[in-house]
Protein backbone atom coordinates (compact mmCIF):
# COMPACT_ATOMS: atom_id res chain seq x y z
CA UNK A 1 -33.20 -30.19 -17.82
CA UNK A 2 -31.15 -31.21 -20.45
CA UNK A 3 -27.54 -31.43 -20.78
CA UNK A 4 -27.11 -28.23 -23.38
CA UNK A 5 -29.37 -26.14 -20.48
CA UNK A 6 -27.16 -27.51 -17.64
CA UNK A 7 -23.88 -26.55 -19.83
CA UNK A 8 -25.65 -23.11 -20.60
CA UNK A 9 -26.16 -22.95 -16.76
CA UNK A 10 -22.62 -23.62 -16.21
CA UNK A 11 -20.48 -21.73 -18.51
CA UNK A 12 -21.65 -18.31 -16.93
CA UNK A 13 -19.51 -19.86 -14.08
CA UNK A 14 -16.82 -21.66 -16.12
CA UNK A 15 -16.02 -18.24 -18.14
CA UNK A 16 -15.90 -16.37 -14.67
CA UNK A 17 -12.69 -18.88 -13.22
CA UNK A 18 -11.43 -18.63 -16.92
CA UNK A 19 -11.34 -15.22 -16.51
CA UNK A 20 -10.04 -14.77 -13.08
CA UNK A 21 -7.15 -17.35 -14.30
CA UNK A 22 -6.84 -14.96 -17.30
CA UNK A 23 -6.43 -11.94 -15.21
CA UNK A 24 -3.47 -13.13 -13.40
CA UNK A 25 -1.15 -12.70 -16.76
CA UNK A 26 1.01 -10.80 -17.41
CA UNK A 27 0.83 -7.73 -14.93
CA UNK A 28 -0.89 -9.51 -12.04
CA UNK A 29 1.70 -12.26 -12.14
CA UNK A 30 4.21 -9.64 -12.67
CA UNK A 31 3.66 -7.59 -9.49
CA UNK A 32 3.73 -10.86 -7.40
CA UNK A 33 6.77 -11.65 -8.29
CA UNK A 34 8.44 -8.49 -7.84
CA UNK A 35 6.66 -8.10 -4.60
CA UNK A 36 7.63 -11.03 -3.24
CA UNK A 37 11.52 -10.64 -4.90
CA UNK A 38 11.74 -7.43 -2.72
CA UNK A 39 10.30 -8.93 0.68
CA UNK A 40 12.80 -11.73 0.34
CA UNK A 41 15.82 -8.52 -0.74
CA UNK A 42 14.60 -7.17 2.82
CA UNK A 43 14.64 -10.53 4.41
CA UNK A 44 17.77 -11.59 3.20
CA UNK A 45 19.23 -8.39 3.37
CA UNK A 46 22.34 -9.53 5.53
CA UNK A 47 22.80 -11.93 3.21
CA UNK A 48 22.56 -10.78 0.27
CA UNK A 49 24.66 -7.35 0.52
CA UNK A 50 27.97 -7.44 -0.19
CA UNK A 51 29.12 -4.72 2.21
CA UNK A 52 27.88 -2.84 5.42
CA UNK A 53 25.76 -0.03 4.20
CA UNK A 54 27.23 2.20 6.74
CA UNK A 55 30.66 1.11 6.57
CA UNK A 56 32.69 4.59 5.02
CA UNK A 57 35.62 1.90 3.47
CA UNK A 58 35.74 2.91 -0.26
CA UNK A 59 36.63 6.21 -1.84
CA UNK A 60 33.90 8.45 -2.76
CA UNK A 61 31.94 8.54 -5.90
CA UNK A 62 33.23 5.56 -7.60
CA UNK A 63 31.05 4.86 -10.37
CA UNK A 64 29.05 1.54 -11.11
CA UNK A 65 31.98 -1.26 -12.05
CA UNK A 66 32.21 -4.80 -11.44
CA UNK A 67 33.72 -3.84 -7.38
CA UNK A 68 30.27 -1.60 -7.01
CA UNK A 69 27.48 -2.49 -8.83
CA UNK A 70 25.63 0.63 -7.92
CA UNK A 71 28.85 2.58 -7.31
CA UNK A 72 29.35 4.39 -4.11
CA UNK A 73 28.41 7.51 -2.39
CA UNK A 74 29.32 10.86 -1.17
CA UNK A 75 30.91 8.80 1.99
CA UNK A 76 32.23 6.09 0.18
CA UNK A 77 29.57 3.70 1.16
CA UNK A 78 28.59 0.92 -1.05
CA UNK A 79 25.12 1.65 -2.57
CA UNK A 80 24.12 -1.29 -3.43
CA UNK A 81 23.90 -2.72 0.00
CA UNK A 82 22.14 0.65 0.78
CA UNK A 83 19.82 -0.06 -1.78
CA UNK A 84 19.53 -3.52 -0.25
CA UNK A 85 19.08 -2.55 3.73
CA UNK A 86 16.63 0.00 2.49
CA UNK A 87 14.15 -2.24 1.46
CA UNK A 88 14.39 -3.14 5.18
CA UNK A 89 12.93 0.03 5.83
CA UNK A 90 10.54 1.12 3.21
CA UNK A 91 8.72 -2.18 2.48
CA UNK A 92 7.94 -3.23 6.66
CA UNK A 93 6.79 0.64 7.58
CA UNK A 94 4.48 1.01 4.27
CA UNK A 95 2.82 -2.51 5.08
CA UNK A 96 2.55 -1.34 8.89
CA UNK A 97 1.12 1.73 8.01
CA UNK A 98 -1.11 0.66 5.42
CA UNK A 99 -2.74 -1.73 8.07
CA UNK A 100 -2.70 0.78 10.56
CA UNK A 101 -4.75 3.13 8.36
CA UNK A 102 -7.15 0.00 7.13
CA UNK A 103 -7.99 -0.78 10.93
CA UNK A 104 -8.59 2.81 12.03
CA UNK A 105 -10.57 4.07 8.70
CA UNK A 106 -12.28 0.84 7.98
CA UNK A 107 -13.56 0.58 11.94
CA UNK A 108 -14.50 4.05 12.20
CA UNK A 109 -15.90 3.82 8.63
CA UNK A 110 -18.24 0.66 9.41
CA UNK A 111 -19.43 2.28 12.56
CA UNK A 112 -20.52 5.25 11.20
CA UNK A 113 -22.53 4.11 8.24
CA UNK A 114 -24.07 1.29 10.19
CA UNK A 115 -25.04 3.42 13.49
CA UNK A 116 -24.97 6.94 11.84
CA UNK A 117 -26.53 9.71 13.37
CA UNK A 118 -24.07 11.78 15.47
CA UNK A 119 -20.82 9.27 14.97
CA UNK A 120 -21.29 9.57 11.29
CA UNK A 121 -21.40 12.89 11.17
CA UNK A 122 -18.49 13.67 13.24
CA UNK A 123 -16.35 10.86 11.05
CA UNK A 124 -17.33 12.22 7.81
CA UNK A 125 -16.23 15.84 8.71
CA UNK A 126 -13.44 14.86 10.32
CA UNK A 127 -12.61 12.59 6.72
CA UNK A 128 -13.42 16.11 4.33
CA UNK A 129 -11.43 18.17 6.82
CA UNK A 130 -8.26 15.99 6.37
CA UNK A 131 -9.74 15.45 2.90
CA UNK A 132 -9.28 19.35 2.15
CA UNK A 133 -5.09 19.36 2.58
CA UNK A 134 -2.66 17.88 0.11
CA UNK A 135 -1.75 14.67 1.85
CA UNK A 136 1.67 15.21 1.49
CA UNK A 137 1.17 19.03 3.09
CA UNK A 138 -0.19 17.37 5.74
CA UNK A 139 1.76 14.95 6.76
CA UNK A 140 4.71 17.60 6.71
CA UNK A 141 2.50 19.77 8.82
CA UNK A 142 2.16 16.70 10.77
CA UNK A 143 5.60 15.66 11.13
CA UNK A 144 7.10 19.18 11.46
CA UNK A 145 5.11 19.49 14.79
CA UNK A 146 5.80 15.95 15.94
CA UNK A 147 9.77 16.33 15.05
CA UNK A 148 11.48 15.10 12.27
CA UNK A 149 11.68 11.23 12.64
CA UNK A 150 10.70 8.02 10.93
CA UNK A 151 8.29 7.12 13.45
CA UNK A 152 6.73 10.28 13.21
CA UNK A 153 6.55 10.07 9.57
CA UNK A 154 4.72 6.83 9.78
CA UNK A 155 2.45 8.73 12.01
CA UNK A 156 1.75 11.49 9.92
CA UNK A 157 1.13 9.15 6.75
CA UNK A 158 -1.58 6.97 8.99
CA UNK A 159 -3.10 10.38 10.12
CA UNK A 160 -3.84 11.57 6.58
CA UNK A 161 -4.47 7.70 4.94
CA UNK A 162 -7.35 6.65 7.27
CA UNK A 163 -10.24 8.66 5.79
CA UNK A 164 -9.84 6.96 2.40
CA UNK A 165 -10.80 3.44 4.17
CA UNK A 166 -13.17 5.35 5.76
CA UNK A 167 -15.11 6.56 3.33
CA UNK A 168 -15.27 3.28 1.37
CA UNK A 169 -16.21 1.11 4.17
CA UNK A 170 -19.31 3.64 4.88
CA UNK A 171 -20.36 3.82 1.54
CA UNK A 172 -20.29 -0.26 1.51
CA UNK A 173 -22.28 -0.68 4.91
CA UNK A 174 -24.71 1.79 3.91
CA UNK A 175 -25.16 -0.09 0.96
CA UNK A 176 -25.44 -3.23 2.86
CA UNK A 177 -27.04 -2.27 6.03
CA UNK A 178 -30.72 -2.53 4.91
CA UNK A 179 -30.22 -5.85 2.90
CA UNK A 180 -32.99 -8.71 3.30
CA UNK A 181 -30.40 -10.78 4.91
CA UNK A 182 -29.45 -8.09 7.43
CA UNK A 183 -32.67 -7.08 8.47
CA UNK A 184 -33.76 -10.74 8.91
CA UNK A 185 -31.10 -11.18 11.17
CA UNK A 186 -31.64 -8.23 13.33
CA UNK A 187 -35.56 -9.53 13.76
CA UNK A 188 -33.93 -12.80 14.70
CA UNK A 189 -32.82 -11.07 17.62
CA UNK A 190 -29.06 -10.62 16.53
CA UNK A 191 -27.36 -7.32 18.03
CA UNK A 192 -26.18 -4.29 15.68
CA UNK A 193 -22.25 -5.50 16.57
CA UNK A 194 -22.74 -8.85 15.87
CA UNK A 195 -24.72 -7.94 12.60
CA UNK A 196 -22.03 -5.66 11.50
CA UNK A 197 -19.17 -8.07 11.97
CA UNK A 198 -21.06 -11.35 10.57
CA UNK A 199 -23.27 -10.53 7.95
CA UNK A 200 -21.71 -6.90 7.18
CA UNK A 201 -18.09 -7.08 7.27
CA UNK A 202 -17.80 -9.63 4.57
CA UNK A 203 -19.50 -7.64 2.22
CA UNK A 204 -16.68 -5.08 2.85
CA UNK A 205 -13.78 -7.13 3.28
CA UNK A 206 -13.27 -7.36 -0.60
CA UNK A 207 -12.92 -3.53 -1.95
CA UNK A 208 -10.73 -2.89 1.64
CA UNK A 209 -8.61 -5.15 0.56
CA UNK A 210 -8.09 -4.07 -3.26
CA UNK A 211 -7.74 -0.44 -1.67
CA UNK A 212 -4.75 -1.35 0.77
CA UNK A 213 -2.91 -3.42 -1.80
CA UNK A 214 -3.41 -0.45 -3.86
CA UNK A 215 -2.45 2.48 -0.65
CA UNK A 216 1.33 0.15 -0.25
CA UNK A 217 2.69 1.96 -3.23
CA UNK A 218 1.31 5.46 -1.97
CA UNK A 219 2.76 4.78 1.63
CA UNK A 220 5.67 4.01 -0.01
CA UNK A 221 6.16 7.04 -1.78
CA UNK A 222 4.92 9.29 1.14
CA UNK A 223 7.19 7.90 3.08
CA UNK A 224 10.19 8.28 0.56
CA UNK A 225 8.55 11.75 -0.17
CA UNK A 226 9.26 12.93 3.42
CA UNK A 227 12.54 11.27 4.02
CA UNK A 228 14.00 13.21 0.60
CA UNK A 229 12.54 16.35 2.13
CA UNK A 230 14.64 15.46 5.62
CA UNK A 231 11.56 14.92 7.52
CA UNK A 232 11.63 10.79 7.18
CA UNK A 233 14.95 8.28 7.92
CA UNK A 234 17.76 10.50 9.80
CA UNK A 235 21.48 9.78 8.41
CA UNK A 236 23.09 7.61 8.32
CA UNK A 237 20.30 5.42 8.22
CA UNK A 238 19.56 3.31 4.78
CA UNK A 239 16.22 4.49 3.11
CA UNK A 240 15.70 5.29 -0.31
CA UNK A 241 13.86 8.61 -0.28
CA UNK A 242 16.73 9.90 1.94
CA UNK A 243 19.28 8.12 -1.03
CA UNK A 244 17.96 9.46 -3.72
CA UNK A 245 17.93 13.24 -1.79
CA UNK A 246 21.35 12.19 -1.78
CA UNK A 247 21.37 12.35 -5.27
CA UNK A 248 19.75 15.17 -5.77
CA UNK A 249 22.63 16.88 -3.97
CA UNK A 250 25.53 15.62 -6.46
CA UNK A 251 23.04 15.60 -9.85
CA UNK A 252 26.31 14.94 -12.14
CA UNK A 253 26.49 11.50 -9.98
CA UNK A 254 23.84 9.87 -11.55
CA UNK A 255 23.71 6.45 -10.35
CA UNK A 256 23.35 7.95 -6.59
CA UNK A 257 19.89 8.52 -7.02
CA UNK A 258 18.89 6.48 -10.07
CA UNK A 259 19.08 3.25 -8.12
CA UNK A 260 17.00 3.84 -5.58
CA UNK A 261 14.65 5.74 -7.72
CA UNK A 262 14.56 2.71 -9.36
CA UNK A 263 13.55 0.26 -6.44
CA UNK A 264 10.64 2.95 -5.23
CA UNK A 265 9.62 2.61 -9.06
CA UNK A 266 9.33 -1.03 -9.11
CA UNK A 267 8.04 -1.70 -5.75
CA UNK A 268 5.47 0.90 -6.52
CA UNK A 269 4.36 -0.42 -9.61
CA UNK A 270 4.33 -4.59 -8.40
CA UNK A 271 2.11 -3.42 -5.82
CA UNK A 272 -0.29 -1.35 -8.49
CA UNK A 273 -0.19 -4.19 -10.49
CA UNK A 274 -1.31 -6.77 -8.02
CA UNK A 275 -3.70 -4.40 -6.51
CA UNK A 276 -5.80 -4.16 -10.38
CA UNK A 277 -5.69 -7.50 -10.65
CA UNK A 278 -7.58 -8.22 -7.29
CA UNK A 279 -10.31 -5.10 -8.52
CA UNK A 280 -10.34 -7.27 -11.33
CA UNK A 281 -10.64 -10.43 -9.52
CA UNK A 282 -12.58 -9.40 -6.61
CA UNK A 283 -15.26 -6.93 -8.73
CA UNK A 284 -18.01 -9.13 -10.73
CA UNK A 285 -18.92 -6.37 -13.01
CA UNK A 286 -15.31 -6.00 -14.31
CA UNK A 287 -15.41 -10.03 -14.85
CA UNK A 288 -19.27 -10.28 -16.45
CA UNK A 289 -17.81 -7.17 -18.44
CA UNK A 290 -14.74 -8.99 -19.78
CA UNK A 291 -16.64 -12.11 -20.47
CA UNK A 292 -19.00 -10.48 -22.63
């Protein structure tokens, strides 16, 4: 072979890692770094607010200034270290349920389109009965009959996420389960588990993924959905749904519930961002289709 085929050879390969460098700007880098600025906010959160964000020490309604960045509230509490200790909340309990609803959809997901039969069939109605309410109707239902808490509200949200990872991680083992490399393990004398979790699973891991990074920003605004509705964070606890409800209340004080609408907004779209670029990354259709 000469050296112009074994260039031709490579550059199929060369353009792909171009590519997948090349999808990293601007948005993909963008999300990361806002992602990770918040996690450190939430980290650092002692730190890094200026005042306790329960402490009732200011008069009410002050208005943004060089004292309160983000003014204060209805209480006289600072709202900028609210806006800071919330992160504390929102960002930890949309990761936690996000992985809560990736091991419970994804597991019962990969069992049922790898065994199917009975356990598929009760999984996939079970997924288009949930499937048939408004998730947010749902989890209200949901949280309503559990009592109005933020551990129930995490509960509801996992109850009507699951199915989604569900779904996808049937539709990929179906589409994987009668692969040559599958089968010739089974005749090798490999069990069904140990087929599903070695030569399956990978095959899955990839779309699962993209999908979860991409479910952080819908946690996050289910979660800050049901806490503005009362049915999320209890006072005088630091979340932003509950802040910007807040707001909602006194409309003519406008930075009560512009700042925290603000930090759902960005959080929501760093993780939207990151979560195309890893479709992007992760899917070699989209590359081949952007290298051509």
């Amino acid at each position: 072979m000469s050296t112009q085929n074994v260039a031709d050879a490579l550059s199929p390969g060369l353009k792909l890692r171009k590519n997948r460098r090349r999808v990293w700007r601007p948005l993909g880098v963008t999300g990361l770094v806002v992602l990770v600025i918040w996690i450190l906010v939430a980290a650092l959160a002692p730190v890094l607010a200026p005042h306790d964000p329960l402490g009732q020490q200011f008069d009410r309604f002050l208005s943004p200034s060089g004292a309160h960045w983000f003014g204060t509230d209805e209480l006289g509490r600072d709202v900028l270290s609210r806006v800071v200790y919330g992160a504390r909340v929102t960002i930890p309990l949309s990761l936690l349920l996000v992985v809560c609803s990736l091991v419970i959809g994804a597991v019962v997901g990969a069992a049922a389109g790898y065994y199917g039969g009975w356990l598929e069939m009760l999984v996939m109605r079970t997924a288009d009965l949930v499937f048939a309410f408004p998730a947010i109707i749902l989890a209200m239902a949901v949280v309503a009959a559990l009592g109005a808490d933020l551990t129930n509200a995490v509960l509801a949200i996992v109850v009507v996420s699951w199915p989604s990872y569900a779904r996808v991680a049937r539709g990929l083992v179906l589409s994987s389960r009668n692969a040559d490399y599958v089968l010739a393990t089974r005749l090798l004398g490999a069990s069904g588990r140990r087929s599903l979790l070695v030569d399956v699973t990978p095959n899955v891991a990839g779309p699962i993924l993209v999908l979860a990074t991409l479910d952080v920003g819908n946690a996050a605004l289910l979660l800050s959905g049901l806490s503005f509705l009362g049915l999320g964070a209890r006072p005088p606890a630091a979340e932003w749904g509950a802040m910007v409800a807040a707001g909602a209340s006194n409309f003519d004080k406008w930075w009560l519930g512009l700042f925290p609408g603000l930090a759902i907004l960005t959080l929501v779209l760093a993780v939207n961002f990151l979560g195309d670029t890893l479709r992007d990354m992760l899917d070699p259709r989209t590359a081949r289709a952007v290298i051509q």
